[in-house]
PDB file of N, CA and C in Angstrom:
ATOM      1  N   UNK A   1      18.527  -0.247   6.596  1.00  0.00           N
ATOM      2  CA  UNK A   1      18.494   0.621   7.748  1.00  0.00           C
ATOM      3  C   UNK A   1      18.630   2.070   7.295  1.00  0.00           C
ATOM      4  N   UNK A   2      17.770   2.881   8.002  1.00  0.00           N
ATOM      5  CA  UNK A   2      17.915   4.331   7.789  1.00  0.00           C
ATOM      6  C   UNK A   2      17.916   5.123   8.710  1.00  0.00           C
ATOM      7  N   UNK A   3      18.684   6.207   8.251  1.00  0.00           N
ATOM      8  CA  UNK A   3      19.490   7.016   9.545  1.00  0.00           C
ATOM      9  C   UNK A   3      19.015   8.323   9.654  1.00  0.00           C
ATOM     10  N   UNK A   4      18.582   9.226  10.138  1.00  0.00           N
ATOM     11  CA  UNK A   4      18.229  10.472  10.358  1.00  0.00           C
ATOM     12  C   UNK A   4      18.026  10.975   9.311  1.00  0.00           C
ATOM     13  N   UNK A   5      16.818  12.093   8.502  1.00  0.00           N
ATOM     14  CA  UNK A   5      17.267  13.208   7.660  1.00  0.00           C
ATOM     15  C   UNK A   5      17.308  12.434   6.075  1.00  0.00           C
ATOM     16  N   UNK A   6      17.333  10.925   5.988  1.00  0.00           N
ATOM     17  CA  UNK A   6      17.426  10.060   4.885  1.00  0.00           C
ATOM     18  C   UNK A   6      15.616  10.821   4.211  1.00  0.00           C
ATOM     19  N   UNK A   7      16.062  10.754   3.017  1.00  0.00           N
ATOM     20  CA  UNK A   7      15.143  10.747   2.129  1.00  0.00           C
ATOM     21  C   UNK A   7      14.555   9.300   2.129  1.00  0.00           C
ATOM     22  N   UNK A   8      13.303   9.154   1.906  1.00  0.00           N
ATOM     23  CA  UNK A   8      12.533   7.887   1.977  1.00  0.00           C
ATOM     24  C   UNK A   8      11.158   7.991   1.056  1.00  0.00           C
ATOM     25  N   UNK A   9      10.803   7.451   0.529  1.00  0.00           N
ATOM     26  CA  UNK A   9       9.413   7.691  -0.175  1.00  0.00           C
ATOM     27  C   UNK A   9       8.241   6.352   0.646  1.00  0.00           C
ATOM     28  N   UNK A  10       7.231   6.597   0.095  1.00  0.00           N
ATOM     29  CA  UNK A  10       6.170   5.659   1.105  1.00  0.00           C
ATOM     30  C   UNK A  10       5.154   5.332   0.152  1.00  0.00           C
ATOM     31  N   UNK A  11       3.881   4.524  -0.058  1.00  0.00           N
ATOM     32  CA  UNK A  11       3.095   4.242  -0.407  1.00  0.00           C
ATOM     33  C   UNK A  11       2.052   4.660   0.549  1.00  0.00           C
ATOM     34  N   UNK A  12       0.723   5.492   0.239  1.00  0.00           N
ATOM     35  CA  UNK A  12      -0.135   5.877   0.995  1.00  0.00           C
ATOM     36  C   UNK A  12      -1.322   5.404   0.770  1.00  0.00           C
ATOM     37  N   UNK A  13      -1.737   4.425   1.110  1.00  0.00           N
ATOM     38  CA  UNK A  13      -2.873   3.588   0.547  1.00  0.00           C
ATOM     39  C   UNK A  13      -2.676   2.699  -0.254  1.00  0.00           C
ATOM     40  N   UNK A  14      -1.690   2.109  -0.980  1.00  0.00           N
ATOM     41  CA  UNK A  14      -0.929   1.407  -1.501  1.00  0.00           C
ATOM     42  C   UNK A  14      -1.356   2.009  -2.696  1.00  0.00           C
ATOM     43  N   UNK A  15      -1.507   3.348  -2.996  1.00  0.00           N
ATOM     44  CA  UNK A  15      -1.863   3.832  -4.797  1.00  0.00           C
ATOM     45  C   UNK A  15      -0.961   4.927  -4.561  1.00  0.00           C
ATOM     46  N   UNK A  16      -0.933   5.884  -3.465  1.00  0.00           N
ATOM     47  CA  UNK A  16       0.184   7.057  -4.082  1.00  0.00           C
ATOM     48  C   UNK A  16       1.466   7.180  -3.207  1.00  0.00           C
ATOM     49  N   UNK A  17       2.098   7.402  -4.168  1.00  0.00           N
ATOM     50  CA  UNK A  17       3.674   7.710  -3.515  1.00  0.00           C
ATOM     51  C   UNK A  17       3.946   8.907  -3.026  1.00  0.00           C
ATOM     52  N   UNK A  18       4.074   9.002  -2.078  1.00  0.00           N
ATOM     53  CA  UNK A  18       4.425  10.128  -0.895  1.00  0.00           C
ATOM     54  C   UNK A  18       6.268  10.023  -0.505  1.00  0.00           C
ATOM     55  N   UNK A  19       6.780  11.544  -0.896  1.00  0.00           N
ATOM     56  CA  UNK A  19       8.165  11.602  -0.377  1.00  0.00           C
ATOM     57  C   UNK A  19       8.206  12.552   1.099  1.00  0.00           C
ATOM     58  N   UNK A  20       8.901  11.316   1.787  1.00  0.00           N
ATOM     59  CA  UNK A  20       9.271  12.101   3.731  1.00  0.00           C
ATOM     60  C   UNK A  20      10.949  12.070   3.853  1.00  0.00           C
ATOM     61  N   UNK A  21      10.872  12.187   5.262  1.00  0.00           N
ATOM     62  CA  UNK A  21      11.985  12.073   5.775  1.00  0.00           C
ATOM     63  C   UNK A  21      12.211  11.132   6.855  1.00  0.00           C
ATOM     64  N   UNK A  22      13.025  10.762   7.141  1.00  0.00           N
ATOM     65  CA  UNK A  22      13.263  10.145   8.650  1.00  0.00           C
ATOM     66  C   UNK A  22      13.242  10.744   9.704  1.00  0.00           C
ATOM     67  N   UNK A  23      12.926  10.748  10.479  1.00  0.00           N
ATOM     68  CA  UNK A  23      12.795  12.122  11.737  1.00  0.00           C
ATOM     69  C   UNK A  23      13.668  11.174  12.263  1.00  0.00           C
ATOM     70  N   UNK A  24      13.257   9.865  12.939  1.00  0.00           N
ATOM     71  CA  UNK A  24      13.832   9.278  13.993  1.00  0.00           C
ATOM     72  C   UNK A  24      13.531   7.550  13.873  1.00  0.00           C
ATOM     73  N   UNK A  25      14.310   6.652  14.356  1.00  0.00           N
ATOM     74  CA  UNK A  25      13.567   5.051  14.799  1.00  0.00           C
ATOM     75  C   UNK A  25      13.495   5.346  16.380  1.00  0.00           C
ATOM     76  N   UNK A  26      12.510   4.476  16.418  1.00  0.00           N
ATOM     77  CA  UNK A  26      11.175   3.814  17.585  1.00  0.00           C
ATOM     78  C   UNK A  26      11.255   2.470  17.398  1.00  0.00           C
ATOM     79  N   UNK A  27      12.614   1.624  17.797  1.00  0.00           N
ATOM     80  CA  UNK A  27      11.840   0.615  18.158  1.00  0.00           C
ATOM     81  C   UNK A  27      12.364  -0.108  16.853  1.00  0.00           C
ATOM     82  N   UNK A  28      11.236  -1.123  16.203  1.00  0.00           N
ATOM     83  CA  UNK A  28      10.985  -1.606  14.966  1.00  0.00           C
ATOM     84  C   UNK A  28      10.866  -0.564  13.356  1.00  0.00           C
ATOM     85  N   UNK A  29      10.510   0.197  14.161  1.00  0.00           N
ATOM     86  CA  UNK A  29       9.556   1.019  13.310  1.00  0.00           C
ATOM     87  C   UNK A  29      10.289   2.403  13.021  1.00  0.00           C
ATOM     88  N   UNK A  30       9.980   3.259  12.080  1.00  0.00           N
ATOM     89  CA  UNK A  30      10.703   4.694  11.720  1.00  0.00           C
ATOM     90  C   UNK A  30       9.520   5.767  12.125  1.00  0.00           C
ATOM     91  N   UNK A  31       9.815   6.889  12.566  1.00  0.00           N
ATOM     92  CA  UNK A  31       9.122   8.142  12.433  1.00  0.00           C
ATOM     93  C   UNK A  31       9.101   8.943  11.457  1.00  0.00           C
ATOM     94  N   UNK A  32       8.039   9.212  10.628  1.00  0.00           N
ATOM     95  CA  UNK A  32       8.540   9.775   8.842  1.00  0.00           C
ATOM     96  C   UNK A  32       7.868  10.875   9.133  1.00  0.00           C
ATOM     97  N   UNK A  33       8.515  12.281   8.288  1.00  0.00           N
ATOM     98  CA  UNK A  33       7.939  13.552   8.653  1.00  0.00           C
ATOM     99  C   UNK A  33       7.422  13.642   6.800  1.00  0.00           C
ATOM    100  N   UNK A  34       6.463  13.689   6.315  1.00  0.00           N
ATOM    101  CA  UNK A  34       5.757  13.776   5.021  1.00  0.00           C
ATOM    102  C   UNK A  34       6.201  14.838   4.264  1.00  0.00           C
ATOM    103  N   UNK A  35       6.872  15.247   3.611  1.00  0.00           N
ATOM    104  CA  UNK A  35       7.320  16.424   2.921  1.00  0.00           C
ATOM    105  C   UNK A  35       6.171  17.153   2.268  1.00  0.00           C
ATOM    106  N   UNK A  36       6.040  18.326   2.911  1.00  0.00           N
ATOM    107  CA  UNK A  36       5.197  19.352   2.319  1.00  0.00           C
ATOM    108  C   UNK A  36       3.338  18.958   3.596  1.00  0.00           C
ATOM    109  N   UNK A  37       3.567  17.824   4.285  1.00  0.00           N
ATOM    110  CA  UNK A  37       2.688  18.130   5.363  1.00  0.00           C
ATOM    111  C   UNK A  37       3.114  18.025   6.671  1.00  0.00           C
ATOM    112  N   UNK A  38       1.847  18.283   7.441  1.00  0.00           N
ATOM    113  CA  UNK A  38       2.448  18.826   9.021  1.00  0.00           C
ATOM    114  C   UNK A  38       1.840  17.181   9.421  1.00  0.00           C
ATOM    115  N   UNK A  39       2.120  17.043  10.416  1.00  0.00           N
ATOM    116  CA  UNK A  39       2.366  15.644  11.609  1.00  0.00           C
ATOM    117  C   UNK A  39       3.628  14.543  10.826  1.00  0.00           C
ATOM    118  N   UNK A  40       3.547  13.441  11.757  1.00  0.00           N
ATOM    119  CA  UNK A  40       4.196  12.463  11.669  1.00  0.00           C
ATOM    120  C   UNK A  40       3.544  11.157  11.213  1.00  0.00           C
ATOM    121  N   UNK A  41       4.426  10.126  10.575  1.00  0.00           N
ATOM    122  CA  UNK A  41       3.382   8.855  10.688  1.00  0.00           C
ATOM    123  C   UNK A  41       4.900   8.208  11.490  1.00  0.00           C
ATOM    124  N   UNK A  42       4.455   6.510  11.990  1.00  0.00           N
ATOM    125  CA  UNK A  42       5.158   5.784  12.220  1.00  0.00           C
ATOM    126  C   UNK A  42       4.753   4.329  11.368  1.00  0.00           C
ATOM    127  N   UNK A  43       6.064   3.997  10.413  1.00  0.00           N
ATOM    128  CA  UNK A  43       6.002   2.767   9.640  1.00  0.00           C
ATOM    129  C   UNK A  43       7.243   1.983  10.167  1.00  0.00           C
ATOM    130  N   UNK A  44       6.916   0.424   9.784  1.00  0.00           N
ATOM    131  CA  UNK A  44       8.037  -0.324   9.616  1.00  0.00           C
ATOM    132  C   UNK A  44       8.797  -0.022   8.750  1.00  0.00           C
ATOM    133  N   UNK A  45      10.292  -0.763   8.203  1.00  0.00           N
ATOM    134  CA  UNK A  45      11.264  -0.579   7.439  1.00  0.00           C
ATOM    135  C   UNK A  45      10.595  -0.985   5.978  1.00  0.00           C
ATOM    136  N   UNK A  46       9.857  -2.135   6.406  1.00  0.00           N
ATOM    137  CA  UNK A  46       9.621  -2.715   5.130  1.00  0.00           C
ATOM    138  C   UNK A  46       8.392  -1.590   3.835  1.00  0.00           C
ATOM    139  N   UNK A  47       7.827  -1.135   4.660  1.00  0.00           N
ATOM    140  CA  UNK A  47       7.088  -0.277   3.946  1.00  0.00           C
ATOM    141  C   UNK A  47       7.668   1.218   3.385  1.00  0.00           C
ATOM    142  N   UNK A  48       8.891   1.309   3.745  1.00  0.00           N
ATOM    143  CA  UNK A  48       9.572   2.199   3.131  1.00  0.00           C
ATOM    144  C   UNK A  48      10.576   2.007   1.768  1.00  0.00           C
ATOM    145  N   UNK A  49      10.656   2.818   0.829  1.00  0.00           N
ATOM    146  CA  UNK A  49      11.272   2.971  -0.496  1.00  0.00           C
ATOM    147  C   UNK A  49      12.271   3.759  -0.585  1.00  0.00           C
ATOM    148  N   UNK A  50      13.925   3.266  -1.068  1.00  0.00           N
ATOM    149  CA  UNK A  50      14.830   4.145  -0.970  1.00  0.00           C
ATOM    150  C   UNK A  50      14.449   4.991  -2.302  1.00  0.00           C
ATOM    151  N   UNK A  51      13.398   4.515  -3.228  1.00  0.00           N
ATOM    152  CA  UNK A  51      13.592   5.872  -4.243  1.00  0.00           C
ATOM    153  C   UNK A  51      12.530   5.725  -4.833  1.00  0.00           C
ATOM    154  N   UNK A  52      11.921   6.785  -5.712  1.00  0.00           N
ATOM    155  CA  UNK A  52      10.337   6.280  -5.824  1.00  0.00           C
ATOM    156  C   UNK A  52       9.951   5.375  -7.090  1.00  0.00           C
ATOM    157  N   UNK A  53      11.249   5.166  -8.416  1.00  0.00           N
ATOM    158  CA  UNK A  53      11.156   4.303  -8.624  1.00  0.00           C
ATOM    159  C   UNK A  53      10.911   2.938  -8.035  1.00  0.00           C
ATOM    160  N   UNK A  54      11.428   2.122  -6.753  1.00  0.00           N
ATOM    161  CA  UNK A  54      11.136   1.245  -5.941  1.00  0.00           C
ATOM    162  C   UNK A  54       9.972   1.287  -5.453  1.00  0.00           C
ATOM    163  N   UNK A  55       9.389   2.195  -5.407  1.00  0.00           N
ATOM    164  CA  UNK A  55       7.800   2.533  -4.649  1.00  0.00           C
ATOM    165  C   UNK A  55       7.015   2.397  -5.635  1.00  0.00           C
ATOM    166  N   UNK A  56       7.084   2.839  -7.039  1.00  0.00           N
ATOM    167  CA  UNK A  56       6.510   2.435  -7.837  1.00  0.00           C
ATOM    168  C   UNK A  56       5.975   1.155  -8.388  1.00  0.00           C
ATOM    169  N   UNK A  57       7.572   0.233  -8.432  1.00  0.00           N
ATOM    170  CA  UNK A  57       7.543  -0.985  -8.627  1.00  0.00           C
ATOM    171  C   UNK A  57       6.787  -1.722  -7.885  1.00  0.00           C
ATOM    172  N   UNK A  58       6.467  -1.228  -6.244  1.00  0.00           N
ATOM    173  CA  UNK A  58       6.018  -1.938  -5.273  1.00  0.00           C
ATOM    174  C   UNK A  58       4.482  -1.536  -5.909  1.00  0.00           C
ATOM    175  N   UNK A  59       3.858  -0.554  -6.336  1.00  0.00           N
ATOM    176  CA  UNK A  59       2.822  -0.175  -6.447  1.00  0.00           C
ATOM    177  C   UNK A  59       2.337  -1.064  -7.492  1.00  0.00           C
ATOM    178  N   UNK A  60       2.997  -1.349  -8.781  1.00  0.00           N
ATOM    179  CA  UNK A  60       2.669  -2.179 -10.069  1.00  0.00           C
ATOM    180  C   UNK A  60       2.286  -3.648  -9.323  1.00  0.00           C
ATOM    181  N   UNK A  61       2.987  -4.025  -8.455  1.00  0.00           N
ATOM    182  CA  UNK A  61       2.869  -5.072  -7.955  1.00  0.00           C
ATOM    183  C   UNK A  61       1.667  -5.693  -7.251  1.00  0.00           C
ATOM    184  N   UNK A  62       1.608  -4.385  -6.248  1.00  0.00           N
ATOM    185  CA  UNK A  62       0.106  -4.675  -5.632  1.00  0.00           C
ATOM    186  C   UNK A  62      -0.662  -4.791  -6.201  1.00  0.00           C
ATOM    187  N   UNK A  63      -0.854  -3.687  -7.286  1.00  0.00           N
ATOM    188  CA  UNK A  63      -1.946  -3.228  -8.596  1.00  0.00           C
ATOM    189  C   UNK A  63      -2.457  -4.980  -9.196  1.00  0.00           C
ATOM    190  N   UNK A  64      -1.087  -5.434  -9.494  1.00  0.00           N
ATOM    191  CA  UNK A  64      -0.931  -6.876 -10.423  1.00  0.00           C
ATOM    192  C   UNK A  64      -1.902  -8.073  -9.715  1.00  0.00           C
ATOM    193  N   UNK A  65      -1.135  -8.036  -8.311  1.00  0.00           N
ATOM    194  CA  UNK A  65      -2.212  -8.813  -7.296  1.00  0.00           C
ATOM    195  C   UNK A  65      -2.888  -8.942  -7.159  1.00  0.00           C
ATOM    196  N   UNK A  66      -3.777  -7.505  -7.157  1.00  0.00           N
ATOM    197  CA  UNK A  66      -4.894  -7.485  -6.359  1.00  0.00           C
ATOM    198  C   UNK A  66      -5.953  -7.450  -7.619  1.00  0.00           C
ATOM    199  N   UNK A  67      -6.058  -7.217  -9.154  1.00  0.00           N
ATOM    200  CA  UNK A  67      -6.080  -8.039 -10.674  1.00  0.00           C
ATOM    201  C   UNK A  67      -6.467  -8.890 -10.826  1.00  0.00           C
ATOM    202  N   UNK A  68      -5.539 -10.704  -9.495  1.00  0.00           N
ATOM    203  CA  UNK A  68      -5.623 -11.468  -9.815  1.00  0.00           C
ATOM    204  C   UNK A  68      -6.606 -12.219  -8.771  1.00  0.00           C
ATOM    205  N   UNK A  69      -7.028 -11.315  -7.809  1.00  0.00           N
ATOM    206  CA  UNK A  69      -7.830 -12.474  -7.114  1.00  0.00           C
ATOM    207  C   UNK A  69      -9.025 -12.725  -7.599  1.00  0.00           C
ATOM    208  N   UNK A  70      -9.423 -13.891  -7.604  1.00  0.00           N
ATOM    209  CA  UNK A  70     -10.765 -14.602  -8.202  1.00  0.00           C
ATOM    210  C   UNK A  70     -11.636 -15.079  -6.838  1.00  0.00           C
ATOM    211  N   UNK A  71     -12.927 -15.401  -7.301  1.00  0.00           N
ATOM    212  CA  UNK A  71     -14.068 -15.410  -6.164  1.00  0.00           C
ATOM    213  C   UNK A  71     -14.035 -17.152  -6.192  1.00  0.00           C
ATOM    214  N   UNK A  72     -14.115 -17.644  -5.211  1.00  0.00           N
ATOM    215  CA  UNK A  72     -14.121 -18.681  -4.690  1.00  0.00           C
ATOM    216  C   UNK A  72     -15.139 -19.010  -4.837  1.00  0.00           C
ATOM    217  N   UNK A  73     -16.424 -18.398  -4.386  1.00  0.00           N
ATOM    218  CA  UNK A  73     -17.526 -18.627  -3.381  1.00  0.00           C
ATOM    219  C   UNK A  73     -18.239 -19.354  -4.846  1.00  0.00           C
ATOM    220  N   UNK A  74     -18.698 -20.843  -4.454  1.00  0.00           N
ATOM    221  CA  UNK A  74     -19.644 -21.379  -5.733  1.00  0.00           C
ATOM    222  C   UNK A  74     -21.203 -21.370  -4.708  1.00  0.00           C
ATOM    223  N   UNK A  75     -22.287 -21.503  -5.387  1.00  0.00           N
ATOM    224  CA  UNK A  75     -23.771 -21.383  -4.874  1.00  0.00           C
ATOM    225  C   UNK A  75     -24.506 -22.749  -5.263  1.00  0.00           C
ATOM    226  N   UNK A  76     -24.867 -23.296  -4.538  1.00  0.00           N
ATOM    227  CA  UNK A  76     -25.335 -24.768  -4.518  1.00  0.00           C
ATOM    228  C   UNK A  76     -26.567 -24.530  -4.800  1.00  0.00           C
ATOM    229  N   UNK A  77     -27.288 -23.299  -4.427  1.00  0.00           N
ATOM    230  CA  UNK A  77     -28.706 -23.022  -4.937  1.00  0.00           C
ATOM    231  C   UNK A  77     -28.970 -22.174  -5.882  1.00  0.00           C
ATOM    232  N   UNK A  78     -30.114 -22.537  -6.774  1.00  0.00           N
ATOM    233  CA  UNK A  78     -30.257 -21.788  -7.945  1.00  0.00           C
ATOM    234  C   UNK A  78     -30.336 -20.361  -7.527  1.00  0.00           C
ATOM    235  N   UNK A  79     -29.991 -19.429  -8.382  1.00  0.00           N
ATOM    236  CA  UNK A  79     -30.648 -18.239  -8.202  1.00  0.00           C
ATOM    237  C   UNK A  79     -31.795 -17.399  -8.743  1.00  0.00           C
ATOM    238  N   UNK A  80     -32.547 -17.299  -7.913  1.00  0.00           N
ATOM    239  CA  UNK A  80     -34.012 -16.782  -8.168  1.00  0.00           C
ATOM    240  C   UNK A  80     -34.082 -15.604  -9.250  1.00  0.00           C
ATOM    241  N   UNK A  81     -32.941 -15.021  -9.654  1.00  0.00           N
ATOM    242  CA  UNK A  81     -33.189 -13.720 -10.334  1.00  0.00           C
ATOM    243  C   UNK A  81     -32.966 -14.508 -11.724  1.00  0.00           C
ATOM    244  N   UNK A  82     -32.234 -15.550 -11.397  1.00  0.00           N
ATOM    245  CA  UNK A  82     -32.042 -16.335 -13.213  1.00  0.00           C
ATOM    246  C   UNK A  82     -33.371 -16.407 -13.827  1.00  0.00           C
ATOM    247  N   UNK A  83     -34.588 -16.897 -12.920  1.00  0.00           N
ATOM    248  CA  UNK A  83     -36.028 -17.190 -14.072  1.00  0.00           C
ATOM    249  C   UNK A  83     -36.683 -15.805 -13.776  1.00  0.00           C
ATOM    250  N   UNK A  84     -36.302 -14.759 -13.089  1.00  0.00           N
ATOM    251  CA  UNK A  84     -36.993 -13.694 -13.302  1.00  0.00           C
ATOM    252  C   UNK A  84     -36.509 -13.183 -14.897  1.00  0.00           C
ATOM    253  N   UNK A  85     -35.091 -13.008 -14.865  1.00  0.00           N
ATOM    254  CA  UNK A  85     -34.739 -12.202 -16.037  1.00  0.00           C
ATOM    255  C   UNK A  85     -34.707 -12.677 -17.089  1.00  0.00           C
ATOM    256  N   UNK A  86     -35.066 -14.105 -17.105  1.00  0.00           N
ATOM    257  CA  UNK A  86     -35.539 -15.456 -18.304  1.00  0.00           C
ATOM    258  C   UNK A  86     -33.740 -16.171 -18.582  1.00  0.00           C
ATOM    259  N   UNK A  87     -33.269 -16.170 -17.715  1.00  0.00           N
ATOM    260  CA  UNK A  87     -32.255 -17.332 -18.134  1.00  0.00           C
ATOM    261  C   UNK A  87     -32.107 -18.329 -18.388  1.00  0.00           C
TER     262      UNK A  87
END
């Protein structure tokens, strides 16, 4: 839980780390004021980082994940470009 004026860091696209503030909670959710820009965003708790080491870690993580997904999709029919390019 975070309380007014708390320092918080964020993930912005899940590649860069952005340091805000807490303006206020709404609810579920926090009001973060972006340090060094003008408006507001509104996030859940969970997407917030008490320090940007932690935001980082969260970032290696996604990075790691998203690394590991593999393509499912198999093709039951030949593909036509195989005897064009002489396979």
């Amino acid at each position: 839980m975070y309380n007014k004026d708390d320092v918080i860091y964020i993930l912005e696209n899940n590649t860069t780390i952005r340091k805000g503030k807490i303006a206020r909670k709404q609810g579920d959710n926090y009001i973060i004021q972006l340090i060094g820009s003008c408006g507001a965003l509104t996030m859940p708790e969970d997407q917030l980082f008490e320090s940007e080491e932690a935001a980082e870690k969260s970032r290696q993580q996604i990075k790691l994940n998203s690394a590991n997904v593999q393509n499912d999709f198999i093709s039951v029919k030949p593909d036509p470009f195989d005897n064009w390019i002489g396979r």
